[in-house]
C-alpha atoms as a PDB file:
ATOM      1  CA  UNK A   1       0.000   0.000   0.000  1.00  0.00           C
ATOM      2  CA  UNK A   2       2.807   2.592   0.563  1.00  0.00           C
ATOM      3  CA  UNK A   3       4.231   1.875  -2.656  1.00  0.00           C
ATOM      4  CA  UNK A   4       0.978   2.805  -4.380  1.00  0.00           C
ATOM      5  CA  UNK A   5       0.933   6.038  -1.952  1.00  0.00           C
ATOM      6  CA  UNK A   6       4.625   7.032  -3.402  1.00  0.00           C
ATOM      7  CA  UNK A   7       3.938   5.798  -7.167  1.00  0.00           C
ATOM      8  CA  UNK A   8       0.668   8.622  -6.985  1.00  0.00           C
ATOM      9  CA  UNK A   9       2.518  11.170  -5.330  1.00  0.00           C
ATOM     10  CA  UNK A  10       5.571  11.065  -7.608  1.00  0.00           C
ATOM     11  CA  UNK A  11       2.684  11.000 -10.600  1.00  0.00           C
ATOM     12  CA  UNK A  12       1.315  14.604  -8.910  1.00  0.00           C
ATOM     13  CA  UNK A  13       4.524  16.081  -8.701  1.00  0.00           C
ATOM     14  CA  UNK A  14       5.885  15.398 -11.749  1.00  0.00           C
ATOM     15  CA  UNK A  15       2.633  16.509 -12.775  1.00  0.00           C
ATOM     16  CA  UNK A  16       2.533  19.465 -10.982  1.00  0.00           C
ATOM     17  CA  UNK A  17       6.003  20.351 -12.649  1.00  0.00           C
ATOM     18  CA  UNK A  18       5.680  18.892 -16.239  1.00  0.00           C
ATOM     19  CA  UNK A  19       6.492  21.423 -19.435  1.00  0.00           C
ATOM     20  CA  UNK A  20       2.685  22.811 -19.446  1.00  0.00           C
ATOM     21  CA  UNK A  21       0.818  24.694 -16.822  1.00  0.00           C
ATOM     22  CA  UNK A  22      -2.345  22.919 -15.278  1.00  0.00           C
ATOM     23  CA  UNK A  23      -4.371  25.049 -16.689  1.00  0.00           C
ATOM     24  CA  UNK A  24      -3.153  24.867 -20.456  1.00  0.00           C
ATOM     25  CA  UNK A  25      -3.618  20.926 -19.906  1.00  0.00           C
ATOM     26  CA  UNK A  26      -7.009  20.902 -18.835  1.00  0.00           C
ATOM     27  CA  UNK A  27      -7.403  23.295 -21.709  1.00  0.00           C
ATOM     28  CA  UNK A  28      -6.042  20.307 -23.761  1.00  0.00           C
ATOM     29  CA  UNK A  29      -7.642  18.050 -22.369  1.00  0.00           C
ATOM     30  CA  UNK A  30     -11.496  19.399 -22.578  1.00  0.00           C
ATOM     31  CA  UNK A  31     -10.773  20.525 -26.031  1.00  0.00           C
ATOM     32  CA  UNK A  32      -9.481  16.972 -27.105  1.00  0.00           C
ATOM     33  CA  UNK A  33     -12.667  15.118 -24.941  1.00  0.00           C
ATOM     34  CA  UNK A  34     -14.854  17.427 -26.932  1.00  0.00           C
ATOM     35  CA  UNK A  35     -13.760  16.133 -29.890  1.00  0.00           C
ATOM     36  CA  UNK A  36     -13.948  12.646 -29.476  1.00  0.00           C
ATOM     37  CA  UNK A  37     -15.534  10.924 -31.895  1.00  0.00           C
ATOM     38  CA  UNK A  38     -16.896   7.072 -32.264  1.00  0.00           C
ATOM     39  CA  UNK A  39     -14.281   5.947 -34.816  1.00  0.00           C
ATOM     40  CA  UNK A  40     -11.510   8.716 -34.076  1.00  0.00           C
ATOM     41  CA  UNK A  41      -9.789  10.802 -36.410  1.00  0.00           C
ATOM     42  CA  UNK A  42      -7.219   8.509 -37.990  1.00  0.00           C
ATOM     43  CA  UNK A  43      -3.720   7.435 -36.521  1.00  0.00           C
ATOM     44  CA  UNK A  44      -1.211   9.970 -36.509  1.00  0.00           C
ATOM     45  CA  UNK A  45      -3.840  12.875 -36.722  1.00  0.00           C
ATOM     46  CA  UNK A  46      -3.980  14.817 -34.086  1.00  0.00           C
ATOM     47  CA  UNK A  47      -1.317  17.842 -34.713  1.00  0.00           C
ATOM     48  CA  UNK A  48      -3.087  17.896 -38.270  1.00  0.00           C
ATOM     49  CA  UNK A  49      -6.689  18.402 -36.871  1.00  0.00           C
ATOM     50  CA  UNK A  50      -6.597  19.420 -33.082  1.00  0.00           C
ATOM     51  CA  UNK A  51      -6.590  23.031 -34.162  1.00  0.00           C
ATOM     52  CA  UNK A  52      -9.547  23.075 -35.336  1.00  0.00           C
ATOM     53  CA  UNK A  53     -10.922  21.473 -32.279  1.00  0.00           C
ATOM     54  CA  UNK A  54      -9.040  24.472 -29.964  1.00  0.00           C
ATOM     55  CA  UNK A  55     -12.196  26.286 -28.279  1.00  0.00           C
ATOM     56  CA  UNK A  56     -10.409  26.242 -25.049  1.00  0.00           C
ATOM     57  CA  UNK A  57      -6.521  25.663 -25.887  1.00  0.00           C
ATOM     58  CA  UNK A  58      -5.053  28.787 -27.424  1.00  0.00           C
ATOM     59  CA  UNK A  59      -2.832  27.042 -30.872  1.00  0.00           C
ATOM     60  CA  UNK A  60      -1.661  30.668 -31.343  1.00  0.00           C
ATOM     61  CA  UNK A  61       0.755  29.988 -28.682  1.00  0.00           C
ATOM     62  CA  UNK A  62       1.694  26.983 -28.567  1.00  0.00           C
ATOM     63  CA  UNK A  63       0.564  23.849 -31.307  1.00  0.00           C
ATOM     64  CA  UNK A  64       0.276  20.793 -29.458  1.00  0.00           C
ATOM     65  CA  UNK A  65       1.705  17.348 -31.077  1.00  0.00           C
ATOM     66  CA  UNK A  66      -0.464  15.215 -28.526  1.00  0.00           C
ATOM     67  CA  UNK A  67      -2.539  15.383 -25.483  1.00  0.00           C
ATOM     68  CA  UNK A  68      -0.411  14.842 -23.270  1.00  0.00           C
ATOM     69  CA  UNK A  69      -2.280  11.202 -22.349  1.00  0.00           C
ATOM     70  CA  UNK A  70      -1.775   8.183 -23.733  1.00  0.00           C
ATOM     71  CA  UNK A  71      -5.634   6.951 -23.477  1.00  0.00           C
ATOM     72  CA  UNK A  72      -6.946  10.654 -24.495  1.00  0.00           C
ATOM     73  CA  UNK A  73      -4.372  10.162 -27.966  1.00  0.00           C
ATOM     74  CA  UNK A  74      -5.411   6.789 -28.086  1.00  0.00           C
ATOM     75  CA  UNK A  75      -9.574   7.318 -27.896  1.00  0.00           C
ATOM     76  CA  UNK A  76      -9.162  10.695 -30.204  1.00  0.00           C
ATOM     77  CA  UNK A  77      -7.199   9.146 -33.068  1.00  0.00           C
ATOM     78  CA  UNK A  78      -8.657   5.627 -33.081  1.00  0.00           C
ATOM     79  CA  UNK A  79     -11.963   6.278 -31.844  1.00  0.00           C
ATOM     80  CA  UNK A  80     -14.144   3.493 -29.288  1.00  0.00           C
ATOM     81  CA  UNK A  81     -12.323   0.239 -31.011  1.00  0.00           C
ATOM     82  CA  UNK A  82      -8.884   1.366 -30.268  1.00  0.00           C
ATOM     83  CA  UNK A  83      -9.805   2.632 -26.734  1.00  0.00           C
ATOM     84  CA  UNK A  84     -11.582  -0.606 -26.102  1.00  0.00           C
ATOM     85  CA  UNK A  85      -9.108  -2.898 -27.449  1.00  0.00           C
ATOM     86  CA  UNK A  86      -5.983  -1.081 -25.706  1.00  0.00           C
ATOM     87  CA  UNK A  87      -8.236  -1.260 -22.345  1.00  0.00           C
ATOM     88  CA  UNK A  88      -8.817  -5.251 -23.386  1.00  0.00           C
ATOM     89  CA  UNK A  89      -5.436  -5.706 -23.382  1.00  0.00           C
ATOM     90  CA  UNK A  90      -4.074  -3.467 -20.580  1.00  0.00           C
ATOM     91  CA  UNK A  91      -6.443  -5.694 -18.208  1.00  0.00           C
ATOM     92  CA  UNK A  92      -5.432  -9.100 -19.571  1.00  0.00           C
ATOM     93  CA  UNK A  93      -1.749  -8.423 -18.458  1.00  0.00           C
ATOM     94  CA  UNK A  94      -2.833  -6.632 -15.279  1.00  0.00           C
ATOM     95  CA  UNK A  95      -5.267  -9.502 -14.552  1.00  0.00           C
ATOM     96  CA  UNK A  96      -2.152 -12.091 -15.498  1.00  0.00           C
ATOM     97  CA  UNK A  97       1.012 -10.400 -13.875  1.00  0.00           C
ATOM     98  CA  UNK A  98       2.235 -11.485 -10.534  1.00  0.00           C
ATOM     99  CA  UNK A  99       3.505  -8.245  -9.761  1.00  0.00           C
ATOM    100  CA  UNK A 100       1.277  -5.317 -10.342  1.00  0.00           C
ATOM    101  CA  UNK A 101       3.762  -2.565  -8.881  1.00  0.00           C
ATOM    102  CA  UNK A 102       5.887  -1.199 -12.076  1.00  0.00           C
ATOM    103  CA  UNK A 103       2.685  -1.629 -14.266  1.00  0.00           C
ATOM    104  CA  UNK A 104       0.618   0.122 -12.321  1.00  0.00           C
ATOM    105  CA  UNK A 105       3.202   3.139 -11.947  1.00  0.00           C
ATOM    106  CA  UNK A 106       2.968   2.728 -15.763  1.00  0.00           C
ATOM    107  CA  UNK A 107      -0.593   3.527 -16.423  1.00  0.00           C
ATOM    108  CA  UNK A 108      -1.112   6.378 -13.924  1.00  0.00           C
ATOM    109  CA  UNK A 109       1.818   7.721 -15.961  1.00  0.00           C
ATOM    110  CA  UNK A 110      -0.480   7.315 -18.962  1.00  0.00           C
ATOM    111  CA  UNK A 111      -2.979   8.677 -17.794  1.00  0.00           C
ATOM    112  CA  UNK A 112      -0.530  12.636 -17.696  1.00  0.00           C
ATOM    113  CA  UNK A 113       1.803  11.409 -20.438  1.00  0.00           C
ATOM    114  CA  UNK A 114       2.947   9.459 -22.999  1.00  0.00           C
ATOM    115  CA  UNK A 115       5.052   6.493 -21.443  1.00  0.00           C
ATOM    116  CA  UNK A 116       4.365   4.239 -24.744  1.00  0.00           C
ATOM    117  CA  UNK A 117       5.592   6.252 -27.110  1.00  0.00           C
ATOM    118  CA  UNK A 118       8.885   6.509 -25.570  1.00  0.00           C
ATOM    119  CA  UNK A 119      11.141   3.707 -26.585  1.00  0.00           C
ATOM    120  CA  UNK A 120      12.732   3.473 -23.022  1.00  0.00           C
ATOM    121  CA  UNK A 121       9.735   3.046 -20.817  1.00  0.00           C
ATOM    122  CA  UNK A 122       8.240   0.885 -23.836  1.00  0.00           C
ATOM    123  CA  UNK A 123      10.600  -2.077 -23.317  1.00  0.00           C
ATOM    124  CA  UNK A 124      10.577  -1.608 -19.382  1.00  0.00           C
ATOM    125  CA  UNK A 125       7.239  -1.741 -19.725  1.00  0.00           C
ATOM    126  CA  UNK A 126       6.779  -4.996 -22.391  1.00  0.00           C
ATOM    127  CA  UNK A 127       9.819  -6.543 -20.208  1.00  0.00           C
ATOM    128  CA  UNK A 128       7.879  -6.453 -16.643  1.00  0.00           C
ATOM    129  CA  UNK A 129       4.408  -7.499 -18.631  1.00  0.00           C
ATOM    130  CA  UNK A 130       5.918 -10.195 -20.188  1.00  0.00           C
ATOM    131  CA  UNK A 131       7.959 -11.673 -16.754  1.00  0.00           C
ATOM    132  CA  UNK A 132       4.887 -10.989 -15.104  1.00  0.00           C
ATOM    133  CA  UNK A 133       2.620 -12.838 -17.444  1.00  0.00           C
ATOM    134  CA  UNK A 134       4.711 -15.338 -17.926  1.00  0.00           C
ATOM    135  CA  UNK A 135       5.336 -16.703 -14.707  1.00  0.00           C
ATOM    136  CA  UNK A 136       1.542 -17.221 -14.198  1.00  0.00           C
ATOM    137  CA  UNK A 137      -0.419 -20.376 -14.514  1.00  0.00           C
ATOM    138  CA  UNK A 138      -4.366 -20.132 -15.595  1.00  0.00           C
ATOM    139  CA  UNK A 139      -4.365 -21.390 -12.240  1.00  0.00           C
ATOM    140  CA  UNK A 140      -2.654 -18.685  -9.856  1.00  0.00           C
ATOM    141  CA  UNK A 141       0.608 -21.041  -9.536  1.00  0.00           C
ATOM    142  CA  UNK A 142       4.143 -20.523 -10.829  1.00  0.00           C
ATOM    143  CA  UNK A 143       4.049 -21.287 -14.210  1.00  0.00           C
ATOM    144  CA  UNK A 144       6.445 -24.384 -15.700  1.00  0.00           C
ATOM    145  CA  UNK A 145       9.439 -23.811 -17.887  1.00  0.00           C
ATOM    146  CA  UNK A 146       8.455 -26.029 -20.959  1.00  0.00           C
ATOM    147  CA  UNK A 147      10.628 -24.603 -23.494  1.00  0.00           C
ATOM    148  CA  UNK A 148      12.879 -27.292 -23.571  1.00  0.00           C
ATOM    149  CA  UNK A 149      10.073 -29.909 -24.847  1.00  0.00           C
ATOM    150  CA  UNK A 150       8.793 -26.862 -27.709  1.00  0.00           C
ATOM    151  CA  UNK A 151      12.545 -26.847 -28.938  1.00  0.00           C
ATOM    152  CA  UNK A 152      12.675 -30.625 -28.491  1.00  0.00           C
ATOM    153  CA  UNK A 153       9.486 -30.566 -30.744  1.00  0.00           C
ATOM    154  CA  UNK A 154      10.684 -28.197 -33.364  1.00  0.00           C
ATOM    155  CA  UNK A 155      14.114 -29.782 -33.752  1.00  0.00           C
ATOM    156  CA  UNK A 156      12.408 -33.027 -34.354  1.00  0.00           C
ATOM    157  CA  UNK A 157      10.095 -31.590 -36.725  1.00  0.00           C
ATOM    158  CA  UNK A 158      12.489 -29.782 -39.025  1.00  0.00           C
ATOM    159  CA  UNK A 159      14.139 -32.966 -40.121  1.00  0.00           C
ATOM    160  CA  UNK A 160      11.124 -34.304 -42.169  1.00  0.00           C
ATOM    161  CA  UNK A 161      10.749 -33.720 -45.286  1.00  0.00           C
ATOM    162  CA  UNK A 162       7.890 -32.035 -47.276  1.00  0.00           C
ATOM    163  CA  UNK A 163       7.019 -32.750 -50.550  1.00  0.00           C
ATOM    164  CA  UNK A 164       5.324 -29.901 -52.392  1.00  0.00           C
END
């Protein structure tokens, strides 16, 4: 519990002292919720058309590339599908991981930045989900190394022949 307590109030500082003022991001924010649509706007969009979504977010000053949230870039480009099916799987691996610590530092990241779209925090991020996932049984229990027995499998397969 007090690592959730530190992993939120490291989110709120470095929210509180990110590159844009809290009231230019909620600005952003409003502006890119208002223009949410069902089926979004297309990937890679959003510089292109934001402006002309800006009732609340003065572009004179300063022309956003994003929205400074993963999920808000993700719903407003790819619409209900994308949100939904980045949701699916963001609860699959939080529902499969043994340890929910890093991953959960992750997503309230997400929720004030970008953390997938930087290559660094990307592989941390597919490394932890993949340990975690991976050492879990559909059962709860450690999961069993069986690699040896798929390579055992595949070496024995690749001698035979096909004919085509």
């Amino acid at each position: 519990m007090r690592g959730c307590f530190v992993v939120c109030a490291a989110c709120i500082i470095a929210y509180r002292c990110y590159d844009m003022g809290i009231d230019q991001r909620v600005d952003l924010y409003r502006d890119t919720i208002a223009a949410l649509t069902p089926f979004g706007h297309g990937l890679g969009s959003f510089w292109e058309s934001f402006p002309a979504h800006a009732q609340h977010f003065s572009v004179a000053t300063e022309r956003p590339e994003h929205p400074h949230s993963e999920w808000l870039w993700l719903a407003y480009e790819g619409g209900a599908p994308a949100f939904i099916l980045g949701a699916a799987f963001a609860l699959a691996v939080w529902r499969d991981s043994f340890d929910r610590s890093i991953l959960g530092g992750l997503f309230v990241l997400s929720l004030f930045a970008m953390p997938f779209h930087d290559p660094v925090t990307l592989i941390l991020g597919a490394l932890v989900a993949g340990h975690g996932v991976g050492r879990r049984r559909a059962d709860g229990s450690a999961a069993v190394d069986r690699r040896g027995e798929v390579f055992a499998g595949v070496a024995a397969g690749s001698g035979q022949r096909r004919a085509f």
